[in-house]
Protein backbone atom coordinates (compact mmCIF):
# COMPACT_ATOMS: atom_id res chain seq x y z
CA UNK A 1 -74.88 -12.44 164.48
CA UNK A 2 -77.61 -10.13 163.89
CA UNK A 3 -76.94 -6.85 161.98
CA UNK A 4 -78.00 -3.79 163.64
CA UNK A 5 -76.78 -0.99 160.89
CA UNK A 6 -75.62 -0.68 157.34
CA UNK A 7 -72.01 -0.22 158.80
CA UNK A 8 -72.25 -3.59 161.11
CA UNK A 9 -72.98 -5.36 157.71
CA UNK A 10 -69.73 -3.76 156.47
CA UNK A 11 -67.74 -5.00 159.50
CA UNK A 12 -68.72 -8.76 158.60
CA UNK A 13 -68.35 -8.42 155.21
CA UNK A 14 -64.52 -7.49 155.60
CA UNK A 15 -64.18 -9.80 158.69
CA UNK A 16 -65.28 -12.77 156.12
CA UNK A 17 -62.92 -11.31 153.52
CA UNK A 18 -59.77 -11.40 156.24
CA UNK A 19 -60.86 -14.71 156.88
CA UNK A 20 -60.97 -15.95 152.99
CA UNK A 21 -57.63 -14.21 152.08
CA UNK A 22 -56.22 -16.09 155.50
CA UNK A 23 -57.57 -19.15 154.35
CA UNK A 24 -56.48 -18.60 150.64
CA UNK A 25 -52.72 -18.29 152.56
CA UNK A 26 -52.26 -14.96 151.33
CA UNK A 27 -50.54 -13.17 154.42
CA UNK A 28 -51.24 -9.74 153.59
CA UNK A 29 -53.63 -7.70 152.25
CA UNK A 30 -50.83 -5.54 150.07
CA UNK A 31 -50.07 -9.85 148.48
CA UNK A 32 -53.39 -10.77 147.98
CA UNK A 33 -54.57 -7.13 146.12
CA UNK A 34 -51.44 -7.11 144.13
CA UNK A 35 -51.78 -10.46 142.68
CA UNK A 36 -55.06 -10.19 141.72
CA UNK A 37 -55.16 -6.74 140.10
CA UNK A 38 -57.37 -4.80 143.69
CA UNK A 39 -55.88 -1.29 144.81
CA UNK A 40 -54.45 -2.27 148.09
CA UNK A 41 -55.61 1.04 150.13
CA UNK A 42 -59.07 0.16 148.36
CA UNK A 43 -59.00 -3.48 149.09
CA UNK A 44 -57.66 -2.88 152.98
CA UNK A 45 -60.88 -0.15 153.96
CA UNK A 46 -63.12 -2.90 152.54
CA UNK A 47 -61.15 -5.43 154.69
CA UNK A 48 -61.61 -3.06 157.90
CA UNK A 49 -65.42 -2.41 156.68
CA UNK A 50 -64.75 1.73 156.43
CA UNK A 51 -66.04 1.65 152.98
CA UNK A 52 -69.70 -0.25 152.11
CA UNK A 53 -68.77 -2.70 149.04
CA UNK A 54 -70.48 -2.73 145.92
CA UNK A 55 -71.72 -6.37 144.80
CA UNK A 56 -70.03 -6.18 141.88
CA UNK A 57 -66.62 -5.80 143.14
CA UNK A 58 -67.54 -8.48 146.13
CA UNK A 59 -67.94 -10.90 143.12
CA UNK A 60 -64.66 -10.21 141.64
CA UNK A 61 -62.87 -10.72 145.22
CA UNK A 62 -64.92 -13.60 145.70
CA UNK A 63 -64.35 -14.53 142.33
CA UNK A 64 -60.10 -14.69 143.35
CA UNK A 65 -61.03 -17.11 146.14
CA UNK A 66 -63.47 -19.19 144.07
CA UNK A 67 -66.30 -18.81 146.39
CA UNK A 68 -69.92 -18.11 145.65
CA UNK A 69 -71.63 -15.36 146.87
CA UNK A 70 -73.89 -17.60 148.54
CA UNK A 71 -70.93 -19.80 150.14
CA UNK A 72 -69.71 -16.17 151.20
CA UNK A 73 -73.07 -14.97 152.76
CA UNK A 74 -73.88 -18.32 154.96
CA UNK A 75 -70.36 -17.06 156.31
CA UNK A 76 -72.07 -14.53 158.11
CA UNK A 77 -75.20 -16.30 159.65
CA UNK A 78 -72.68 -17.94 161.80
């Protein structure tokens, strides 16, 4: 899917991230931020794609579902 704006990019981004912590079997997003030390409010606007991400935090999530950034970003050339 082609990205049209900043804030499309930020839609994919958390629609991979849903799709990781569903994978990961973590049913929640309130579960999966508690457990690995994320501010759930924080955690659930990145999720939703209201907030851009910074790459450093997108490593650290990514880092909790031991997945590259590159395994994360062919995610959303699908």
């Amino acid at each position: 899917m082609p990205v049209k704006s900043r804030n499309d990019l930020s839609i994919q981004i958390g629609k991979a991230l849903k799709e990781l912590r569903l994978e990961a079997g973590y049913t929640s997003q309130e579960e999966f931020a508690w457990k690995n030390d994320f501010d759930r409010n924080h955690y659930s606007k990145m999720e939703r794609g209201d907030i851009d991400i910074k790459v450093v935090t997108l490593a650290k999530i990514l880092e909790a579902f031991d997945t590259s950034l590159e395994d994360f970003f062919s995610r959303l050339e699908k």
